[in-house]
C-alpha atoms as a PDB file:
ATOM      1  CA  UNK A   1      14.673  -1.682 -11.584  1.00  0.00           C
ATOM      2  CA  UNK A   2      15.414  -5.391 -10.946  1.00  0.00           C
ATOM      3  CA  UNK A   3      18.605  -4.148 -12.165  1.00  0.00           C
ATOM      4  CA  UNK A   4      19.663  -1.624  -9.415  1.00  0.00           C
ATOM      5  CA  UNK A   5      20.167  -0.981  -6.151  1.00  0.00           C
ATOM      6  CA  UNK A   6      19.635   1.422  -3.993  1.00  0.00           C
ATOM      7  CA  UNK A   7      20.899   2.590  -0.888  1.00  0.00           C
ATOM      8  CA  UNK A   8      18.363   4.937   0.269  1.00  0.00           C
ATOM      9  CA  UNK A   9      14.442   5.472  -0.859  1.00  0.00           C
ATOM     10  CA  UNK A  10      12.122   7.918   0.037  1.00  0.00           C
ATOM     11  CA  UNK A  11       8.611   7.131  -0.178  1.00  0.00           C
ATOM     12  CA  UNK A  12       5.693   9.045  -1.126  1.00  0.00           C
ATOM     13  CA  UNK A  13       2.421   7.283  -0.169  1.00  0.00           C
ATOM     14  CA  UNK A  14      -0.994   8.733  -0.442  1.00  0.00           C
ATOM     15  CA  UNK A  15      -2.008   6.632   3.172  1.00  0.00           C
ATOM     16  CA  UNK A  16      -0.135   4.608   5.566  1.00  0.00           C
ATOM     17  CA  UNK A  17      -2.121   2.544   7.953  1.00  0.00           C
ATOM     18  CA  UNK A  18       0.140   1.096  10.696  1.00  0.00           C
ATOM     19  CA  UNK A  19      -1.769  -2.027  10.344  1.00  0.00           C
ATOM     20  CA  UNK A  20      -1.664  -2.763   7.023  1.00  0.00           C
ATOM     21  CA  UNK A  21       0.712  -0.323   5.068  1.00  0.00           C
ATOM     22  CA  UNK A  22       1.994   1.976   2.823  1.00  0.00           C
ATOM     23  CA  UNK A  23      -0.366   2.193  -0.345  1.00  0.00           C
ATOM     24  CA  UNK A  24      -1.314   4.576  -3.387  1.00  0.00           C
ATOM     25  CA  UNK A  25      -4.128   4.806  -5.539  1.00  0.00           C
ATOM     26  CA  UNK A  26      -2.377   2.894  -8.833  1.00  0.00           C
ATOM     27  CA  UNK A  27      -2.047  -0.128  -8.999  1.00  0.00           C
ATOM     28  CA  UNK A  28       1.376  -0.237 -11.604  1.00  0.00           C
ATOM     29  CA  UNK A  29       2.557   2.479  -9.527  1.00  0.00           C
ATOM     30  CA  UNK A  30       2.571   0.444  -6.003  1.00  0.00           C
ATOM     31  CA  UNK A  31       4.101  -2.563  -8.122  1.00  0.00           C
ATOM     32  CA  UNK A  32       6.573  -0.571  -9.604  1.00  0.00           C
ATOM     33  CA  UNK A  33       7.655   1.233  -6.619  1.00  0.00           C
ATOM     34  CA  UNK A  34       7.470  -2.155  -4.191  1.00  0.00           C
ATOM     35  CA  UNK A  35      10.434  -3.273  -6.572  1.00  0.00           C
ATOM     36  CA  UNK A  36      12.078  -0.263  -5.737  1.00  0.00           C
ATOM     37  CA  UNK A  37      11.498  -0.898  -2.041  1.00  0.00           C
ATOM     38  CA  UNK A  38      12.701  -4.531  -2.284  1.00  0.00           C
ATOM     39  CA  UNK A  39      16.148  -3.206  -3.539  1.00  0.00           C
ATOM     40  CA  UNK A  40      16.994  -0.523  -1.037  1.00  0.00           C
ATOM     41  CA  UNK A  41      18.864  -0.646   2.227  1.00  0.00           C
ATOM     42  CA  UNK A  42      16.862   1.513   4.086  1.00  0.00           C
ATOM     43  CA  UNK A  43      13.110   2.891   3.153  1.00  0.00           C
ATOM     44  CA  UNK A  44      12.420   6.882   4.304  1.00  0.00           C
ATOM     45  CA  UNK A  45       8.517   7.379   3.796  1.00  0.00           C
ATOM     46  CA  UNK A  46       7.742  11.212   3.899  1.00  0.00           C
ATOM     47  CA  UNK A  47       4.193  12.432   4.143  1.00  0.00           C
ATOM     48  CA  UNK A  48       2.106  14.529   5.935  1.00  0.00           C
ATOM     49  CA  UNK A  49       0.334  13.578   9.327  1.00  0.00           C
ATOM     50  CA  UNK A  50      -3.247  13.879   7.646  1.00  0.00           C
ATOM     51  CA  UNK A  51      -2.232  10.988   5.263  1.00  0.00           C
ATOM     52  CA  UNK A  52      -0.934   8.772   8.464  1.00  0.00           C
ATOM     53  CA  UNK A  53      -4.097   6.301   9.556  1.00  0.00           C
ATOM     54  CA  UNK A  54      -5.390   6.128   5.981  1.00  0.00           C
ATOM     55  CA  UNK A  55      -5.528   3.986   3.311  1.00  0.00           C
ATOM     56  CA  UNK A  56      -5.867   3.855  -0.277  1.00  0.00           C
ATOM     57  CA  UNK A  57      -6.672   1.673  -3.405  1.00  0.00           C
ATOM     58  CA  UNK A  58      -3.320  -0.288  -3.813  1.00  0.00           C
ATOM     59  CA  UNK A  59      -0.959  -1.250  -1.417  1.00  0.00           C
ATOM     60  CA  UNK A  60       2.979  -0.225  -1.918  1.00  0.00           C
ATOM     61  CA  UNK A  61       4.154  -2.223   1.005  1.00  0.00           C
ATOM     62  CA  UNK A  62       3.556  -3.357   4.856  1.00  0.00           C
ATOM     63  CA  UNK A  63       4.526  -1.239   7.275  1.00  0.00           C
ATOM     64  CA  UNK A  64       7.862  -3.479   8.696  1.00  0.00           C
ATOM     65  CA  UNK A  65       9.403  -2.339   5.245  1.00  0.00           C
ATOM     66  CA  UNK A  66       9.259   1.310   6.313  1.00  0.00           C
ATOM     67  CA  UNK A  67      12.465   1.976   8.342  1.00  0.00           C
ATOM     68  CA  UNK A  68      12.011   5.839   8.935  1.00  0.00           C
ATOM     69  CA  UNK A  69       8.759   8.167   8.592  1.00  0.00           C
ATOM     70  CA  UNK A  70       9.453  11.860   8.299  1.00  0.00           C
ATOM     71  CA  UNK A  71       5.929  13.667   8.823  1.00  0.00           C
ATOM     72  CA  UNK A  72       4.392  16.977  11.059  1.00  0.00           C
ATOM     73  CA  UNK A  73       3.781  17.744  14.296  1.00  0.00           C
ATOM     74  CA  UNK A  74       0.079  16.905  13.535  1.00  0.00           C
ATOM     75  CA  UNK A  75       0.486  13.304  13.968  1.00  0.00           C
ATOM     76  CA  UNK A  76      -2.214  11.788  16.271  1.00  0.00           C
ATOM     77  CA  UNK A  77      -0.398  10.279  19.342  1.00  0.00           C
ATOM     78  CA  UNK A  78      -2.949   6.606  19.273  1.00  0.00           C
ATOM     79  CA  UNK A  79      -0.986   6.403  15.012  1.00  0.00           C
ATOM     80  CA  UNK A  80       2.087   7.435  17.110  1.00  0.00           C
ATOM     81  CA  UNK A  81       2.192   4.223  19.242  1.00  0.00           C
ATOM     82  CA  UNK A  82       1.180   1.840  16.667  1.00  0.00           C
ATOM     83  CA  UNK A  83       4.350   2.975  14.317  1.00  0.00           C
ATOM     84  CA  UNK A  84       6.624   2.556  16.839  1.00  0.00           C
ATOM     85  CA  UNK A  85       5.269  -0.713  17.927  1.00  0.00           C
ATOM     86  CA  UNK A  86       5.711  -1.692  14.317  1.00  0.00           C
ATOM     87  CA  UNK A  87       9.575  -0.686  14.407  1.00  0.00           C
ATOM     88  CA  UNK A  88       9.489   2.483  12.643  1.00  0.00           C
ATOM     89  CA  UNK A  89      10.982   5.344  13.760  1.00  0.00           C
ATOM     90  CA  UNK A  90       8.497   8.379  13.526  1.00  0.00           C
ATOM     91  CA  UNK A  91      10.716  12.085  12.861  1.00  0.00           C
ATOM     92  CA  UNK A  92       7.895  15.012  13.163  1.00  0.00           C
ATOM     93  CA  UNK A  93       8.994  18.072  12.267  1.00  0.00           C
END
């Protein structure tokens, strides 16, 4: 991966806490895929609202990496604020 570059990632995460990050529960997985992260131009995380406020074992990366975060309508409006405040921009569809 330290190879290639990529212009675009999406990101699957099983929590992301505004305050501390994107994470997963494997540990080779988030070090694998934090590689990935730190060669791509722009980071899309996708997941669904009821994963948004949570965390898990291992952390993928902080939440500054994140550029865009696709999720529902379900997303609680106090998780809202604190993406935005952390530069991401928040897509609920």
């Amino acid at each position: 991966m330290s190879s290639l570059w990529l212009d675009c990632m999406v990101l699957g995460f099983v929590g992301l806490d505004a305050s501390f990050g994107a994470t997963c529960s494997d540990t080779d997985e988030a070090a694998v895929t934090r590689t990935m992260i730190e060669h791509s131009e722009t980071i899309l995380a996708v997941g669904t609202s009821e994963k948004i406020g949570k965390r898990s074992f291992a952390r993928i990366c902080k939440t500054p990496a994140i550029n865009t975060l696709i999720t529902d309508k379900g997303l609680n409006r106090d998780q809202l604020k604190l993406l935005k405040s952390a530069k991401v921009e928040v897509i609920a569809v």
